[in-house]
N, C-alpha and C. Protein backbone atom coordinates (compact mmCIF):
# COMPACT_ATOMS: atom_id res chain seq x y z
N UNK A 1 86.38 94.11 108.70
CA UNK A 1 87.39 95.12 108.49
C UNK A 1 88.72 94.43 108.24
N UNK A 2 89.46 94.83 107.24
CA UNK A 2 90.43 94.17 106.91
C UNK A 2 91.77 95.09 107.54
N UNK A 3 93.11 94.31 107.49
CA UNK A 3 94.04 95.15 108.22
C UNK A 3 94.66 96.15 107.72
N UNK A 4 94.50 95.75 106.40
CA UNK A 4 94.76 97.51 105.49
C UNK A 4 94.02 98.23 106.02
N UNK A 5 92.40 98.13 106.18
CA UNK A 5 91.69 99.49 106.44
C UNK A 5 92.11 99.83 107.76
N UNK A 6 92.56 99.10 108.38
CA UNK A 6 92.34 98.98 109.89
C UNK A 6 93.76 100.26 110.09
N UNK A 7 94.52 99.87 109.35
CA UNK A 7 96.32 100.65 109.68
C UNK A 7 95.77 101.98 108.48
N UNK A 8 95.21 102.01 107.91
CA UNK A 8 94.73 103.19 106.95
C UNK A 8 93.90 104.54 108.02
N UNK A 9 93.41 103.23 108.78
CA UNK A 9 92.44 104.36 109.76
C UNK A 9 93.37 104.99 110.67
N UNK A 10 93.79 103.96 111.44
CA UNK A 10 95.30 104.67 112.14
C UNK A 10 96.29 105.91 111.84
N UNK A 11 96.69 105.35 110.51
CA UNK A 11 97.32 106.54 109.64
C UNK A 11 96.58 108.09 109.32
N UNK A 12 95.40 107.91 109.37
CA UNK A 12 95.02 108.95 108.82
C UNK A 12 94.93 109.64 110.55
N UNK A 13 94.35 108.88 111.30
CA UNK A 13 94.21 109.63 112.87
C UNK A 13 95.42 110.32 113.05
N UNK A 14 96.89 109.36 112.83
CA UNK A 14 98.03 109.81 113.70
C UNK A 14 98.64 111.22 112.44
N UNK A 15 98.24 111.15 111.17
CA UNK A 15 98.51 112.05 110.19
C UNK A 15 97.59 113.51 110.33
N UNK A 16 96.35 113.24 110.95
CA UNK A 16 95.51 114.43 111.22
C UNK A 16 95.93 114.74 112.24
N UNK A 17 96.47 114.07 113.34
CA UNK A 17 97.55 115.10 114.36
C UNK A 17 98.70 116.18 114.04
N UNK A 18 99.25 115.31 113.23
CA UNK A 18 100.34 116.05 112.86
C UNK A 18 100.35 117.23 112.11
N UNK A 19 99.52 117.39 110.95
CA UNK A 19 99.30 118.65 109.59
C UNK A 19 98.21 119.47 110.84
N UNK A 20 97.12 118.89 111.95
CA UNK A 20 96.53 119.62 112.64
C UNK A 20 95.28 119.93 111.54
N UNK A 21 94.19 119.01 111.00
CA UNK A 21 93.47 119.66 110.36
C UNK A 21 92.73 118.44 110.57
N UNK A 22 91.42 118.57 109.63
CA UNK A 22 90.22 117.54 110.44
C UNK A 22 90.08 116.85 108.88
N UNK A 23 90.20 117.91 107.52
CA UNK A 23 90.00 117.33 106.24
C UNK A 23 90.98 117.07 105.47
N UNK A 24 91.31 116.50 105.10
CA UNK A 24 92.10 115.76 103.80
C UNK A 24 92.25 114.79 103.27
N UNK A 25 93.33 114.89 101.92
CA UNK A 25 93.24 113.97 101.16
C UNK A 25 94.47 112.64 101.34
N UNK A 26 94.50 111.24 101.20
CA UNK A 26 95.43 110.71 100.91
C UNK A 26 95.03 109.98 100.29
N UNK A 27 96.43 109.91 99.16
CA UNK A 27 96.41 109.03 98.00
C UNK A 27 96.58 107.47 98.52
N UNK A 28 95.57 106.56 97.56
CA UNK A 28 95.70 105.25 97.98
C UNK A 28 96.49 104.54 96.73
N UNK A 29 97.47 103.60 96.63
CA UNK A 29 97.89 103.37 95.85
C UNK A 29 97.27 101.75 95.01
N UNK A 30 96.75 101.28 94.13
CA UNK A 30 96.02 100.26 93.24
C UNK A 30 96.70 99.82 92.01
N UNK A 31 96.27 98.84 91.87
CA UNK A 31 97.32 98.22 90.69
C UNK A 31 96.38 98.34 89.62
N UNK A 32 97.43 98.67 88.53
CA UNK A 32 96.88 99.84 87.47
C UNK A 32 96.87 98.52 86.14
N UNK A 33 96.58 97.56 86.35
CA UNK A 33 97.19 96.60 85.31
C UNK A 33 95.80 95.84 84.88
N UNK A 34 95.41 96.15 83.87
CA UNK A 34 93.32 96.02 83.70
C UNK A 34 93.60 94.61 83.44
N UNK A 35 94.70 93.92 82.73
CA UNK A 35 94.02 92.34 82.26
C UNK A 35 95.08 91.79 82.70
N UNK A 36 94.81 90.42 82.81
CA UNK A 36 96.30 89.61 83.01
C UNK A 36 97.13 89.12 81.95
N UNK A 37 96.61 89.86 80.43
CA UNK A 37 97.34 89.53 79.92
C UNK A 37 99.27 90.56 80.01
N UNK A 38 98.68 91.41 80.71
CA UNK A 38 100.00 92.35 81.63
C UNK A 38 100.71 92.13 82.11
N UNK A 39 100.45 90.83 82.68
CA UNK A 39 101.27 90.35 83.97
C UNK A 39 102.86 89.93 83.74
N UNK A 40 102.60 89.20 82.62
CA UNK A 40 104.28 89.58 82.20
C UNK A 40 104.98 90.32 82.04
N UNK A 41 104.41 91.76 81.55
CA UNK A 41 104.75 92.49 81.09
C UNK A 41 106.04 93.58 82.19
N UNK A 42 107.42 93.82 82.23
CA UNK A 42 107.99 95.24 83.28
C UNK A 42 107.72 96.23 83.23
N UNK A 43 107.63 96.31 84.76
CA UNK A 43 107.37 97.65 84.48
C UNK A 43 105.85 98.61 86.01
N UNK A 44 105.73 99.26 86.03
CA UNK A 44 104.92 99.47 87.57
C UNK A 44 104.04 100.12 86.73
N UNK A 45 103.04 99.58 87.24
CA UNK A 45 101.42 99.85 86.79
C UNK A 45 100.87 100.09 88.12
N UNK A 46 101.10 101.50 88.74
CA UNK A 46 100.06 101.93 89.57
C UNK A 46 99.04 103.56 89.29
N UNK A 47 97.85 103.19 89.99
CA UNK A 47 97.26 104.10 90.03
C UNK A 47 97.30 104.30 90.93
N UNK A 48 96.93 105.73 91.09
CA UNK A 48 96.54 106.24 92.47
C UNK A 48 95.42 107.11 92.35
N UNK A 49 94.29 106.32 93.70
CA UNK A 49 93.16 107.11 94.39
C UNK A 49 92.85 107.82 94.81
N UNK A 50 92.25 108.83 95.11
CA UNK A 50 92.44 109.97 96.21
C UNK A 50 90.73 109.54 97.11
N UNK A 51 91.65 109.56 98.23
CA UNK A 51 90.80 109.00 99.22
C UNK A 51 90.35 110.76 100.05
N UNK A 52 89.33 110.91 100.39
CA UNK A 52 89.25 112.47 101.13
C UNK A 52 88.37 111.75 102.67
N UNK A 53 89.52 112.31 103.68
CA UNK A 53 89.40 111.44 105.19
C UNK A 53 88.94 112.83 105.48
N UNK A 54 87.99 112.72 106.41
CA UNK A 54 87.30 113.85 107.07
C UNK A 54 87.25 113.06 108.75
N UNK A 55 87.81 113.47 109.53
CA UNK A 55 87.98 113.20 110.93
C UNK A 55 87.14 113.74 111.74
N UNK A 56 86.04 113.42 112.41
CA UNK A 56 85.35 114.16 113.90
C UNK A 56 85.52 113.29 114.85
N UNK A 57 86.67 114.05 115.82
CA UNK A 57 87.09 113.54 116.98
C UNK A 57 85.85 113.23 118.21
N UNK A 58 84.46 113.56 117.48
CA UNK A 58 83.45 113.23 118.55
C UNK A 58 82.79 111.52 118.31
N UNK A 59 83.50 111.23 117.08
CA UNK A 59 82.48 110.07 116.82
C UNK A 59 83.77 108.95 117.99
N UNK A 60 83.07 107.32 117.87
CA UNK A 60 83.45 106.47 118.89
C UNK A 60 84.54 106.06 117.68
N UNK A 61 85.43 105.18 118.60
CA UNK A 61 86.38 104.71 117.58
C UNK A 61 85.74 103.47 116.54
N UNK A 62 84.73 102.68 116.89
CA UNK A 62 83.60 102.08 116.01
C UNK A 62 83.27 102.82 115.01
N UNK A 63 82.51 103.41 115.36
CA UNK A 63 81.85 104.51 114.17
C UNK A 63 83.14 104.76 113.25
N UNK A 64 84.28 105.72 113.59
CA UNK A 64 85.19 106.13 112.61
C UNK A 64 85.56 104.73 111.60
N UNK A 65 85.68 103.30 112.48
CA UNK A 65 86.35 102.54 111.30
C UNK A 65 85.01 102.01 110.77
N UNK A 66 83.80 101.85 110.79
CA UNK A 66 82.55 101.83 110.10
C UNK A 66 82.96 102.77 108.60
N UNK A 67 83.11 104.22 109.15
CA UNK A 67 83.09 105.14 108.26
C UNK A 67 83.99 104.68 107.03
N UNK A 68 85.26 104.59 108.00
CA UNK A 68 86.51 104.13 106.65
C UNK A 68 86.69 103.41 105.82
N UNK A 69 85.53 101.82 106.54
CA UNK A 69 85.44 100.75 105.80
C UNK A 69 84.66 100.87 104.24
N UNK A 70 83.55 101.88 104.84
CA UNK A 70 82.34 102.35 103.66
C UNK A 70 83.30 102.98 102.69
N UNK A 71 84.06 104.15 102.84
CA UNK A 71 84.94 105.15 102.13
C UNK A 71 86.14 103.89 101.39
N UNK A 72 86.28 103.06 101.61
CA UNK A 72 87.46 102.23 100.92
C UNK A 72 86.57 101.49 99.87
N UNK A 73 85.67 101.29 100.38
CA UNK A 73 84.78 100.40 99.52
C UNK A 73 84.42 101.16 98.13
């Protein structure tokens, strides 16, 4: 598990507190830039993902970052 997923999982726990809901979406943000011949190029080349986090407060905290790791992948 890497520490992006790791603070992604976090985020989405401490964010499903807050809106109070178990399903949703957050956008992941990816670099939108297909070749390196881009790389010189100015300018922001992002895409964005839509990640859909579904929370059950019954699973162990294992299991949930299992889940998240699969869902990032």
């Amino acid at each position: 598990m890497s520490l992006s997923n790791f603070l992604l999982a976090g985020y989405a726990v401490l964010y499903s507190q807050w809106i109070k809901e178990q399903d949703f979406v957050i956008g992941l943000p990816v670099s939108g830039r297909p070749n390196s011949t881009l790389n010189n190029v100015m300018g922001m080349f992002v895409n964005v993902l839509p990640l859909r986090i579904e929370i059950d407060y019954e699973k162990t905290i294992t299991e949930y970052l299992d889940e998240m790791q699969k869902r990032v992948i």
